[in-house]
Structures are given as structure tokens and as C-alpha cells.
Protein backbone atom coordinates (compact mmCIF):
# COMPACT_ATOMS: atom_id res chain seq x y z
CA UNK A 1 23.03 142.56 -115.07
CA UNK A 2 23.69 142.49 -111.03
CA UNK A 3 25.65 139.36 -109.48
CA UNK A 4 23.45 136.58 -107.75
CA UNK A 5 24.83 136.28 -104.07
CA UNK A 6 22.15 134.98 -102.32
CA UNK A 7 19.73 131.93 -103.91
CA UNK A 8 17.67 130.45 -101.49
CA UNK A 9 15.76 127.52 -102.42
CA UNK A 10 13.16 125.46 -101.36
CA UNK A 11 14.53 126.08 -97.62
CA UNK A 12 12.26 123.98 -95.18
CA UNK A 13 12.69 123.61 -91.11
CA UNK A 14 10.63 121.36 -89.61
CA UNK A 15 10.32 120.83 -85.37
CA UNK A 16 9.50 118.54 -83.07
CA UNK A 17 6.96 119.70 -80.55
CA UNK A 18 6.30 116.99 -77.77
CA UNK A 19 3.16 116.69 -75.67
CA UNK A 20 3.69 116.79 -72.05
CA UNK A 21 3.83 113.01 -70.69
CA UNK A 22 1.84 111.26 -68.21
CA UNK A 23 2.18 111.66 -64.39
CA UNK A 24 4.65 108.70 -63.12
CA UNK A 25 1.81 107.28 -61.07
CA UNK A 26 -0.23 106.51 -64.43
CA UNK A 27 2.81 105.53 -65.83
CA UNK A 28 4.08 103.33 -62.66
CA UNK A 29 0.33 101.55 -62.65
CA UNK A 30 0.21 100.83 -66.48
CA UNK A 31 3.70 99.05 -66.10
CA UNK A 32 2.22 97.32 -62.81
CA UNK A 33 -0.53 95.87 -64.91
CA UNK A 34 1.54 95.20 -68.22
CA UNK A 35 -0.85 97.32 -70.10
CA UNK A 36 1.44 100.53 -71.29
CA UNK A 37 -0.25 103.14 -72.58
CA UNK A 38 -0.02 104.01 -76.36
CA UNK A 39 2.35 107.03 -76.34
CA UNK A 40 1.38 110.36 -76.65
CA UNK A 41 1.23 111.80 -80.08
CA UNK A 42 4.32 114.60 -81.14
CA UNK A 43 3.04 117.02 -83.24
CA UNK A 44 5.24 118.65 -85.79
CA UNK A 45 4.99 122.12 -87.15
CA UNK A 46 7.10 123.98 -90.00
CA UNK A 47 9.00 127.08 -89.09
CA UNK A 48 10.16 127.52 -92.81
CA UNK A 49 8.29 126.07 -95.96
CA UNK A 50 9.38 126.49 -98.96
CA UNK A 51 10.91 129.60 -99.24
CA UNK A 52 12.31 130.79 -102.23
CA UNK A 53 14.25 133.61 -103.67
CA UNK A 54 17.35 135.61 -105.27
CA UNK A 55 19.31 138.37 -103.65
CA UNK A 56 21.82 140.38 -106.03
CA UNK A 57 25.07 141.96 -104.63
CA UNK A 58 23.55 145.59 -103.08
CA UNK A 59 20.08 144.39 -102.50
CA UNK A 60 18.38 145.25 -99.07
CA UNK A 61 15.37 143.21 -98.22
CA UNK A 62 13.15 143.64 -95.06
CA UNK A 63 12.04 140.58 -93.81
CA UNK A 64 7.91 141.60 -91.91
CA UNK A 65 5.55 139.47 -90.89
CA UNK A 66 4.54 138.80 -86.85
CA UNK A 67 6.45 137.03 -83.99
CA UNK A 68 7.04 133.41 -85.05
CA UNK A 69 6.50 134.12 -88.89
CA UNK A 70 9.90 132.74 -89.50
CA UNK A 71 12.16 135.65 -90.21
CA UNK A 72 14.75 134.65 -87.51
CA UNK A 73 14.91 130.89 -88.53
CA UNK A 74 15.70 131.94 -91.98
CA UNK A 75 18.13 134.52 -90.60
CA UNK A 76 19.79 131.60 -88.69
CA UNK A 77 19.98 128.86 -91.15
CA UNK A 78 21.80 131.60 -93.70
CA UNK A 79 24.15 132.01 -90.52
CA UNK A 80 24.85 128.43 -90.24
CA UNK A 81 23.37 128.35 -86.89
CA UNK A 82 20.73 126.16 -87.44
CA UNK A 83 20.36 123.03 -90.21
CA UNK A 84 17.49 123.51 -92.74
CA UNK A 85 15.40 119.94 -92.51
CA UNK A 86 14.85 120.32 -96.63
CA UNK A 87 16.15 122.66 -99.08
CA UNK A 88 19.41 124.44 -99.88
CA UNK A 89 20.85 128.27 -99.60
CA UNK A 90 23.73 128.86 -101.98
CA UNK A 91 25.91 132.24 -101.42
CA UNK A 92 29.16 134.02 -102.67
CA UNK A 93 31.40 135.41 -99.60
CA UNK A 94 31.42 135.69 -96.10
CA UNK A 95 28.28 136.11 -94.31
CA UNK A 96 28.18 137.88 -90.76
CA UNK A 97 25.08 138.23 -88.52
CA UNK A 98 23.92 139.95 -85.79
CA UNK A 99 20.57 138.21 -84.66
CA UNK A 100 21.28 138.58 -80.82
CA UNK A 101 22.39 141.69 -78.33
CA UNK A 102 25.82 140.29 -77.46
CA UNK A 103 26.58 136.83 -79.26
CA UNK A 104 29.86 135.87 -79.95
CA UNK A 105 31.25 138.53 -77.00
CA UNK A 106 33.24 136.72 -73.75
CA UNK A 107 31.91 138.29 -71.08
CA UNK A 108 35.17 138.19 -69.21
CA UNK A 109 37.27 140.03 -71.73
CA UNK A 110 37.43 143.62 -72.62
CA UNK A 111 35.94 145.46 -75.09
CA UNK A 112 38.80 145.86 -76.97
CA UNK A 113 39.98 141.83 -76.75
CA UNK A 114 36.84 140.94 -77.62
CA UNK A 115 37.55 143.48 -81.16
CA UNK A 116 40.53 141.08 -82.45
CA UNK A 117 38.22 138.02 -80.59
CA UNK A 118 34.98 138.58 -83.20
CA UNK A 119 36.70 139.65 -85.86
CA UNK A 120 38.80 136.41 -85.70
CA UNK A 121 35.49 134.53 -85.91
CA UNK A 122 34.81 136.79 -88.32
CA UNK A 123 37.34 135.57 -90.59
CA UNK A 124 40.30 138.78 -89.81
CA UNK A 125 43.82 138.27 -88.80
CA UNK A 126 45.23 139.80 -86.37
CA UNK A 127 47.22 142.47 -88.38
CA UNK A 128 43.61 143.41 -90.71
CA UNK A 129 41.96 144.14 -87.37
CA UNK A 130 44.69 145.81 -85.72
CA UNK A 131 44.89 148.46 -89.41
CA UNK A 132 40.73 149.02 -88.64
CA UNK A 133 40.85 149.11 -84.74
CA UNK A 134 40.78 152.83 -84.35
CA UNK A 135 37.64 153.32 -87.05
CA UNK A 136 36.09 150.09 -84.72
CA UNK A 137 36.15 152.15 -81.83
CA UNK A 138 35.54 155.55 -83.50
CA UNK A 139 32.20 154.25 -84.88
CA UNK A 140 31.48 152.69 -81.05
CA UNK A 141 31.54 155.72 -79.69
CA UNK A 142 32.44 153.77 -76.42
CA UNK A 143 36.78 154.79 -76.25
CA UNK A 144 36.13 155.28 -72.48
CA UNK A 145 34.94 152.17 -71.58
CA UNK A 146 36.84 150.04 -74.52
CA UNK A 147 38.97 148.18 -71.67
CA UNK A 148 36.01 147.62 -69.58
CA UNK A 149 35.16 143.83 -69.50
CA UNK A 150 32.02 143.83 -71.62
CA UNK A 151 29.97 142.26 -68.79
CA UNK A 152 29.70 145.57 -67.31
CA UNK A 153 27.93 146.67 -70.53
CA UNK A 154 24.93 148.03 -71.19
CA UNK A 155 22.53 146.32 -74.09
CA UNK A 156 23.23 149.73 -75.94
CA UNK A 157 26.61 149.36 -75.40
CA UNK A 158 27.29 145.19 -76.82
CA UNK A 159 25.01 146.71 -79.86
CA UNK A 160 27.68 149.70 -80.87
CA UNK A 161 30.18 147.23 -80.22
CA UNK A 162 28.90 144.55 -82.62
CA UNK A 163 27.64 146.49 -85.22
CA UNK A 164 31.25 148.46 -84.81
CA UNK A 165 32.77 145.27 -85.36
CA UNK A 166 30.53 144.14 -88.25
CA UNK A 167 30.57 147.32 -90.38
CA UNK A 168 34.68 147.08 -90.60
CA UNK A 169 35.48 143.94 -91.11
CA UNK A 170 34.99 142.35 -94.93
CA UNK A 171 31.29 140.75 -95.62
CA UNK A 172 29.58 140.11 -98.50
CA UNK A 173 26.40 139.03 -97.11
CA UNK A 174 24.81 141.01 -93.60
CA UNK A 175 22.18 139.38 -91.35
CA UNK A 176 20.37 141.73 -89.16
CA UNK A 177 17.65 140.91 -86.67
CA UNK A 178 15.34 143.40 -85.38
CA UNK A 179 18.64 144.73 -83.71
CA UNK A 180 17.92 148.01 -83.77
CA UNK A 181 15.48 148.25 -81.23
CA UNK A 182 17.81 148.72 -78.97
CA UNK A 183 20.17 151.67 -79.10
CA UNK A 184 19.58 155.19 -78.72
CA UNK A 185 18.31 157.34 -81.88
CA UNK A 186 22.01 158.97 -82.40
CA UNK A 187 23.66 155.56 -82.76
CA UNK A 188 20.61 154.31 -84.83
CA UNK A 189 20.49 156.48 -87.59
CA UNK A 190 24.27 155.95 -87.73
CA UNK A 191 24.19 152.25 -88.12
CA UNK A 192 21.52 152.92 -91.41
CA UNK A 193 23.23 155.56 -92.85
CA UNK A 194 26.41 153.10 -92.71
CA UNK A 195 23.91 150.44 -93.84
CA UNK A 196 23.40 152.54 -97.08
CA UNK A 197 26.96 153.29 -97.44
CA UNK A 198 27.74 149.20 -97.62
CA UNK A 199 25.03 148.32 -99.92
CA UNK A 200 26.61 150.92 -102.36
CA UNK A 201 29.72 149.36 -102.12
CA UNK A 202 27.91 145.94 -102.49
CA UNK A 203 27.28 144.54 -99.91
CA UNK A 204 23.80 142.48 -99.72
CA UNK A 205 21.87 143.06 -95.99
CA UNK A 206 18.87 141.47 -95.01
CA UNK A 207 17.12 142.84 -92.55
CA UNK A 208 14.72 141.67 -89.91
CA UNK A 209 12.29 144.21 -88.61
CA UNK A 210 8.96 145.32 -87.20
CA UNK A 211 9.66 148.88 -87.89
CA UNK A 212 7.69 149.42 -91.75
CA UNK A 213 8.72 152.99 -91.91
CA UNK A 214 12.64 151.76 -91.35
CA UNK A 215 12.07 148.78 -93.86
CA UNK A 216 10.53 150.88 -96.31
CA UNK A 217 13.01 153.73 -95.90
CA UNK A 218 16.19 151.33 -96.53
CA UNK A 219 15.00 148.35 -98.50
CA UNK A 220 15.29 147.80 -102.57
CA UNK A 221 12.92 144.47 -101.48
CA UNK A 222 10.83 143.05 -99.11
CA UNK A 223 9.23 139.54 -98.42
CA UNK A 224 6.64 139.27 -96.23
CA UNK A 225 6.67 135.69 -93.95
CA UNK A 226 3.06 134.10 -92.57
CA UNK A 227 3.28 130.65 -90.82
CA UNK A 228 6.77 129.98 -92.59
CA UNK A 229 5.90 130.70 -95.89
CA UNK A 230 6.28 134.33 -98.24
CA UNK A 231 3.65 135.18 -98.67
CA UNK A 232 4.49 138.28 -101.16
CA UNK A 233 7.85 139.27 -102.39
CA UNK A 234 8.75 141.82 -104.49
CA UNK A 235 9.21 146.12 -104.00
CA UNK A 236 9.08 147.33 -100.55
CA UNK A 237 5.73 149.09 -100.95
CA UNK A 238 3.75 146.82 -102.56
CA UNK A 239 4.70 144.19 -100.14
CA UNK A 240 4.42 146.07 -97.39
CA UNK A 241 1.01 147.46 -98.49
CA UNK A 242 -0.44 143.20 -98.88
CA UNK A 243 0.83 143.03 -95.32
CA UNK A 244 -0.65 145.92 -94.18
CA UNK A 245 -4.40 145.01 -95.88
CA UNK A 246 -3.95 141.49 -93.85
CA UNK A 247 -3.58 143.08 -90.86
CA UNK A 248 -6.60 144.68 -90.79
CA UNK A 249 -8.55 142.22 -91.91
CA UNK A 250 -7.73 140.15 -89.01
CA UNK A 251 -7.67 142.79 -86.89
CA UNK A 252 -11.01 142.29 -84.08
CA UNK A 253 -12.99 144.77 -83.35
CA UNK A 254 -14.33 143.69 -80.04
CA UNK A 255 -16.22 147.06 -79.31
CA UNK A 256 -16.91 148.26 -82.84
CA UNK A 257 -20.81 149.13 -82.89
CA UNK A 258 -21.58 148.17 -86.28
CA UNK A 259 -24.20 147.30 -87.40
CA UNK A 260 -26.53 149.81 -85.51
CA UNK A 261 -28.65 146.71 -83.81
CA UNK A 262 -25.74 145.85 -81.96
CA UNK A 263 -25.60 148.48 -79.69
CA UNK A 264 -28.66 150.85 -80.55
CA UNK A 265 -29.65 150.98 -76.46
CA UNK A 266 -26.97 150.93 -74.12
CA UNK A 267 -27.80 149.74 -70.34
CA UNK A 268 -28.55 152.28 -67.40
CA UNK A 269 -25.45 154.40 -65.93
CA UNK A 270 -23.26 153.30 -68.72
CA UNK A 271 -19.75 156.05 -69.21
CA UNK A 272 -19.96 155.25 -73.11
CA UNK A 273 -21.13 158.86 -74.32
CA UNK A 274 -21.14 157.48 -78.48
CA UNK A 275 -22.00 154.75 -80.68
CA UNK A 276 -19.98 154.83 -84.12
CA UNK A 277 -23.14 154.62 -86.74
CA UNK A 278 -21.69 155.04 -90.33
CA UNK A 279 -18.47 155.65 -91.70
CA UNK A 280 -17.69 156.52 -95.19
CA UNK A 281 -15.22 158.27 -97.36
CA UNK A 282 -16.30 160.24 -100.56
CA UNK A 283 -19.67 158.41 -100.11
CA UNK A 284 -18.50 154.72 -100.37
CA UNK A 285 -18.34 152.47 -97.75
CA UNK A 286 -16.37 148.90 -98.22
CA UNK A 287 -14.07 146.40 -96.91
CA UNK A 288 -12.09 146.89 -100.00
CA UNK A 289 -9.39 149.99 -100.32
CA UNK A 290 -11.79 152.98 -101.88
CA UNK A 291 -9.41 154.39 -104.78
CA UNK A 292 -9.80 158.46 -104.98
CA UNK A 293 -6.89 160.21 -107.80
CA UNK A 294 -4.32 162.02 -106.01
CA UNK A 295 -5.99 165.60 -106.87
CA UNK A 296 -9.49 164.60 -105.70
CA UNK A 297 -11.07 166.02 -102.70
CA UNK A 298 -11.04 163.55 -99.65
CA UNK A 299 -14.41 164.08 -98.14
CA UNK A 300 -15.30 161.87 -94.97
CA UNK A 301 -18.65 161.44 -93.27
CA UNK A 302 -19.19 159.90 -90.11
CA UNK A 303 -22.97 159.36 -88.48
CA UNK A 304 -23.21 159.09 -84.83
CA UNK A 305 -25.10 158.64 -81.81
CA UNK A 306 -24.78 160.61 -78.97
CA UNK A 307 -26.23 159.34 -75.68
CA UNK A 308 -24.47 162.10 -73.32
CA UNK A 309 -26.54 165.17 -72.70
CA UNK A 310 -26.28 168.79 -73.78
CA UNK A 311 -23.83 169.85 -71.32
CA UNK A 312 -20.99 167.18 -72.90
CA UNK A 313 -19.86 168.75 -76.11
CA UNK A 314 -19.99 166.77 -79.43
CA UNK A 315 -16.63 166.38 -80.09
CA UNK A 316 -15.52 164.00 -82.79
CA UNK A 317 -12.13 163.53 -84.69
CA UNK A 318 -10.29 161.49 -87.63
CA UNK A 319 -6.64 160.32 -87.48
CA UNK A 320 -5.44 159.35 -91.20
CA UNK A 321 -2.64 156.42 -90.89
CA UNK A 322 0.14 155.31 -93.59
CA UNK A 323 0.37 151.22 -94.43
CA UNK A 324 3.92 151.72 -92.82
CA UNK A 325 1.97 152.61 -89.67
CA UNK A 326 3.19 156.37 -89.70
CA UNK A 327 0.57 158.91 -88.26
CA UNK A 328 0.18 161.16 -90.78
CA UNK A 329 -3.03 163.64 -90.03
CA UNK A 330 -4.73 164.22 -86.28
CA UNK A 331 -7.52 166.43 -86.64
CA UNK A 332 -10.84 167.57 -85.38
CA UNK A 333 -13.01 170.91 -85.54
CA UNK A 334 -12.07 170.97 -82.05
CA UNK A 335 -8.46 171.79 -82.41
CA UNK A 336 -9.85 175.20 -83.90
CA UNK A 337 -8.64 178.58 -81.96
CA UNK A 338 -12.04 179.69 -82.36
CA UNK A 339 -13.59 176.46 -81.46
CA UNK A 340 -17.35 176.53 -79.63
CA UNK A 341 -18.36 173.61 -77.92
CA UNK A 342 -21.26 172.18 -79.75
CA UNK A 343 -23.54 171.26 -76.96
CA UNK A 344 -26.51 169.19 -78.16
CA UNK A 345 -28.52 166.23 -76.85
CA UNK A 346 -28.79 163.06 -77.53
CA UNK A 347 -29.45 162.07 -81.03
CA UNK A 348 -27.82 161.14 -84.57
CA UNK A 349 -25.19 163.12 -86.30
CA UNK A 350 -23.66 163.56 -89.26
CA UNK A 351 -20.13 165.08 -88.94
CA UNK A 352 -18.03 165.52 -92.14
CA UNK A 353 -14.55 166.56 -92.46
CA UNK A 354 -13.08 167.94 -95.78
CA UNK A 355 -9.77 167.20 -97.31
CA UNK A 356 -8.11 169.53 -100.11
CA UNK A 357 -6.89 166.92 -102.84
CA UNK A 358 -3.12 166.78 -103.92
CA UNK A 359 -2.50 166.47 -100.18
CA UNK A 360 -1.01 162.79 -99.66
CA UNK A 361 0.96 161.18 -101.97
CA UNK A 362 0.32 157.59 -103.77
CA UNK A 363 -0.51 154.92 -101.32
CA UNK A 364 -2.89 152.70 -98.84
CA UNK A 365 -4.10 154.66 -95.93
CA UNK A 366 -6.57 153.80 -92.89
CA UNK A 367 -8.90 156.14 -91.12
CA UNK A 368 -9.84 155.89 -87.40
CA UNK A 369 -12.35 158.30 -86.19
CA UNK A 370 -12.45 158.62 -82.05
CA UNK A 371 -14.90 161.20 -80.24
CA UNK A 372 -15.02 162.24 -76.85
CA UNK A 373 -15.16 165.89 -74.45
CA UNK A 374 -11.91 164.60 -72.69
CA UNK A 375 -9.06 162.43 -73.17
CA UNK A 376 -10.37 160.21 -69.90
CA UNK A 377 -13.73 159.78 -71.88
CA UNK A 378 -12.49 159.28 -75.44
CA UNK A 379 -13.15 156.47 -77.65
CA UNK A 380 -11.52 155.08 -80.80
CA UNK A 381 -12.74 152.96 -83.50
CA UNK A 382 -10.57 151.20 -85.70
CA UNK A 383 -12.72 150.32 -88.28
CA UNK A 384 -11.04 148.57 -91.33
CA UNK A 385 -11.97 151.87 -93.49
CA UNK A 386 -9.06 151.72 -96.41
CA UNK A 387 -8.33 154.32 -99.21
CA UNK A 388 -5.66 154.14 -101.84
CA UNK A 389 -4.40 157.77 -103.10
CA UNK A 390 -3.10 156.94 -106.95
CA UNK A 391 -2.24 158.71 -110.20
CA UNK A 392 0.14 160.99 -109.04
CA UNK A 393 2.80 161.97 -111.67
CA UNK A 394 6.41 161.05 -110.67
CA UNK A 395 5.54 160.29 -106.72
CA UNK A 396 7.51 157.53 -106.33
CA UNK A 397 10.34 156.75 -109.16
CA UNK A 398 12.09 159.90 -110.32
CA UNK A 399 15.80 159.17 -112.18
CA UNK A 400 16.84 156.84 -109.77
CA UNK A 401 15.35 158.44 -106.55
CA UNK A 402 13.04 156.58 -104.85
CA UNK A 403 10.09 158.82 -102.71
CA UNK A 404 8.57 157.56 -99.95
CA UNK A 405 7.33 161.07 -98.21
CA UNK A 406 3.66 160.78 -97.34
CA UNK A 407 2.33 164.36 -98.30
CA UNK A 408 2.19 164.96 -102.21
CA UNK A 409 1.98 168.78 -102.22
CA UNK A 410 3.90 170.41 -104.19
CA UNK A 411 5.59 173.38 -103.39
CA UNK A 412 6.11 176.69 -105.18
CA UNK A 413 9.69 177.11 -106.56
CA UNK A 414 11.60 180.11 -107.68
CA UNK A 415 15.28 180.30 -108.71
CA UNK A 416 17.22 183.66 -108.92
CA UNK A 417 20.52 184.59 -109.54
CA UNK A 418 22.79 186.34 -106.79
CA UNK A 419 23.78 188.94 -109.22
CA UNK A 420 21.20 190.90 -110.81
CA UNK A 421 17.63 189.05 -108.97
CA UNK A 422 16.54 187.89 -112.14
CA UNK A 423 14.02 185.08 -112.26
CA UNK A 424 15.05 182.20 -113.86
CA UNK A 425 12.17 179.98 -113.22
């Protein structure tokens, strides 16, 4: 049984927010006539509300949810930057955070004073910095300007610095706040392949982020913050897949044209060449995630009206998207080497496109379909249209290794020996 680190419990924040006062001549002619005013009401509002849960030494959770969720007040109350109103967090060893480009650098000082200044604060002497100095800068990737006063930095350049810093000195406990949207991609992928390397030395990271692919790449758990509160917690995928259905639901469709009677005549001279009819996927249509198994076909039918004339080409399209957000399939019959415009008048279609099955792996996906002759004149509809691929053997737990890949084909294998060719399997 895994070490507790991290227990979090109950952890409130409440603020203040005051109402903007009176102008000073209503307050100046109230006092004049002895008759003050009853004061203005403050009204209060709870960052954090009773959030809850257990981190073991190694764990990586992904904090998701939108701006003003709560993520970063429970990322600074863990830091000790800010006092919980209610509540209590409990942990074992240092903690270090990095929840802003630059904190805890003196702008004055070098790069390399600020090293044995952050690592100080950091809990180092001066000797245990001085033995990791070289691997501080190494990681940087910044030797030439390491004696440049840090003012002179770049944003890209305080983040290799801090997360230099933070990787080599001793933590238990890492606090990281959507941090790594800054940086270029070189530097990125080396700060989460050194993330990996300290969870497996045990190290416990929490992580901050509006990046679902990164969180579900690099995350054992996730919690998922609305208005303060989790509102799931658990495995990555299942969390991030709740989130995911949320956001669509509350997602507004300002020009969707269902039902038909909301657009079924469209005024004189308008540009809009298509009115979205009918959408449906292996013949259902619902606001609730169609299941199909893995190794069915995906078949999906869209009805349309065209209000352009012959000459404009019906040209329509489907983009298939992962709950992570990650593109996975753009395609239309138009893409075709040997595509001919199909120029017909106005009316209704029907336009289906056929997927093989085994083609995507286990997992919530979206369809948007978009039509259009030109990329000036296309639309897209973002119709809350869900399907969940399931049933797949071994597609996401296999001895240990966790698979997130999108596509579930599987490829042909062969094995031979060097020596005499002969097939083994």
C-alpha cells in the first residue's frame, strides 16, 4: 500500500466582494441631512468549497475545469500563499510551486544568483546547490545568458530557469500551474519527460492545466473543479470524459438550424448557402452519447438544405473530435483525387459517410459536420452529437501500460529471425 502525502480536507476559501459605493455628493447630502444611507450590501462568494481528497507519494493529478473554477486557489493555499477560510491540508515534505512566470526571481540579480537565491527559499544550502549548479544550468539550456540579470529575460527564459531550479532541488510535493503554456515545444516536452522521471522516484505533482491531451497523457488522476467544488475525481479519462459531456451541454449554439422551422426560409440576398436539417449516427439521434462496439461500422447521415444554385457544388464534410479535444478525422468526399463537383440545385439531401469499425479506440467522441464550395463560404455546426466507442479488448490497461492512442487498429505483426528468415509468429 502507497504512502499518503497529500490529504486535503474540507478546504474552503471564502471572499469578500464589495459593491462599488455611493458618489461623495450622495454621501456629503445624506450626512448634511443626518439621514445616512443604509450601506451597501457585500456579497460573498466561495472560491473553494469543500474539497476533498488523498494524494499518494507518485500520484499525478490534473486539476481541469474553466477560468475561475478554483484550481489556482487550491494550488496556492497548498503553497502557503494564501489562508484557507475553513478546512485543513495535511502533507509529508517540502512542497515547491511554480504558479507564476517568474515568482520568487530578483529582477536585479543574475541568473545564476538568483540559482543559490530560490533554492535557499527552497530550503538548499549553499554547498547542496553549489553540488547541482551545473545540472541547473544544463537543464536551462540558458549557460550564455546565466550572468545576465534576469530582468532582461524572456517569459521562456524565467520558465527554464524555474522549472531548472525546481526539478534539482529536493521536493516531495510539486505545484504546477498551467505553466507550460509558455515555453517553446523543445523545452516542453523536456520539463514532462522530467515530470515522469520524478513521479517514479516519488515525487507527488499536481498539475494545473487546460491542455486535456497533456493531462491525460501524464496524470494517474484527475479532479475536475466547477464553481469551487470537484465535481468528479477519480482516473484521468473518466473524469476528463464528465468534463467533456458538460461542456457541450452548455455549449450555445447561436446559429444551429435545428429544428427545421427555425430557419426553413432564409431572407432575400442572404451568403448562407446551407441549413443543417438532420444529423444522426448509425440511425440514432440523441443528446445522450450513442454507444456503437469498437468493431461496428460507424455510419453517419446528415440531411441538408441547399439554397445556393447549381453552379455552387454540394460540398459537405465531418470532423470526428476526441473528449481531450484532439482532432482525430477531417474528411469529406471532396478531398477525393478523383473528386467531381456535385452541382445540384436547391433542395434536401441526404449525405452519408461510412466508417470501417475497429478504427478508434474506446472512448467519447463528438462529430461536427461543416459544408461549403470554399473556405470563405464554409459553415460549421457544432451540434452536441456524442458517440462512445467501447468493448475493445485490452485498449486501455495492458500489464501496467496505460493506452491513450485514439485509433484502435491493429496492425499486422511478423517476427523473424536474422539467421535463417524463419517465421516465428
Amino acid at each position: 500500500m502507497k504512502e499518503v502525502v497529500l490529504k486535503v480536507n474540507q478546504l474552503s476559501k471564502r471572499y469578500e466582494k464589495k459593491m462599488p459605493q455611493r458618489p461623495l455628493y450622495q454621501r456629503l447630502w445624506r450626512w448634511r441631512q443626518r439621514n445616512p444611507a443604509p450601506p451597501l450590501a457585500d456579497t460573498a462568494f466561495w472560491a473553494l468549497h469543500n474539497v476533498s481528497f488523498e494524494l499518494e507519494k507518485g500520484d499525478i493529478m490534473g486539476l481541469v475545469g474553466h477560468n475561475g473554477a478554483g484550481k489556482s486557489t487550491l494550488l496556492k493555499i497548498l503553497a502557503g500563499i494564501v489562508s484557507p477560510t475553513s478546512g485543513e491540508a495535511a502533507y509529508q515534505g517540502t512542497v515547491t510551486a511554480i504558479l507564476d512566470i517568474g515568482t520568487g526571481f530578483h529582477p536585479d540579480l543574475s541568473g545564476h544568483d538568483n540559482i543559490f537565491l530560490n533554492s535557499a527559499v527552497l530550503g538548499m544550502n549553499e554547498r547542496q546547490t553549489a553540488e547541482r549548479y551545473a545540472e541547473i544550468v544544463a537543464f536551462s539550456g540558458i549557460e550564455d545568458f546565466i550572468h545576465t540579470p534576469v530582468k532582461h529575460y524572456s517569459s521562456g527564459m524565467y520558465l527554464r530557469l524555474a522549472f531548472s531550479i525546481a526539478f534539482y532541488t529536493d521536493i516531495d510535493i510539486l505545484l504546477l500551474d498551467e505553466v507550460f503554456a509558455v515555453g517553446d515545444a523543445a523545452f516542453r516536452n523536456k520539463c514532462l519527460e522530467r515530470i515522469k522521471e520524478l513521479s517514479r522516484q516519488g515525487v507527488t505533482i499536481l498539475l494545473a492545466s487546460h491542455n486535456n491531451t497533456q493531462v491525460l497523457e501524464f496524470c494517474n488522476k484527475c479532479a475536475w473543479f466547477d464553481r469551487g467544488e470537484i465535481k468528479a475525481l477519480g482516473s484521468t479519462k473518466a473524469v476528463l470524459e464528465q468534463y467533456f459531456l458538460q461542456v457541450m451541454q452548455q455549449e450555445e449554439q447561436p446559429d444551429s438550424d435545428l429544428p427545421v422551422q427555425k430557419a426553413a426560409h432564409f431572407p432575400t440576398g442572404t451568403t448562407r448557402q446551407y441549413q443543417l436539417l438532420e444529423l444522426r449516427i448509425n440511425g440514432q439521434q440523441a443528446t445522450l452519447p450513442v454507444g456503437i462496439h469498437f468493431a461496428t461500422a460507424i455510419e453517419v447521415q446528415i440531411k441538408i438544405r441547399k439554397f445556393s444554385p447549381a453552379a455552387d457544388p454540394l460540398t459537405v464534410g465531418i470532423k470526428i473530435v476526441s473528449s481531450e479535444g484532439l482532432s482525430v478525422l477531417l474528411d469529406s468526399y471532396s478531398f477525393r483525387p478523383d473528386y467531381d463537383p456535385l452541382r445540384v440545385g436547391p433542395g434536401d439531401y441526404l449525405v452519408t459517410a461510412r466508417l470501417p469499425g475497429a478504427l478508434l479506440n474506446n472512448g467519447l467522441y463528438r462529430i461536427l459536420v461543416y459544408s461549403g464550395a470554399t473556405a470563405v463560404s464554409t459553415q460549421e455546426w457544432q451540434l452536441p452529437l456524442l458517440f462512445r466507442i467501447a468493448d475493445k479488448p485490452y485498449a486501455n490497461e495492458m500489464d501496467g501500460f496505460t493506452n491513450h492512442a485514439v485509433l484502435g487498429l491493429e496492425s499486422g505483426w511478423t517476427v523473424q529471425t536474422l539467421n535463417d528468415h524463419t517465421l516465428l509468429y
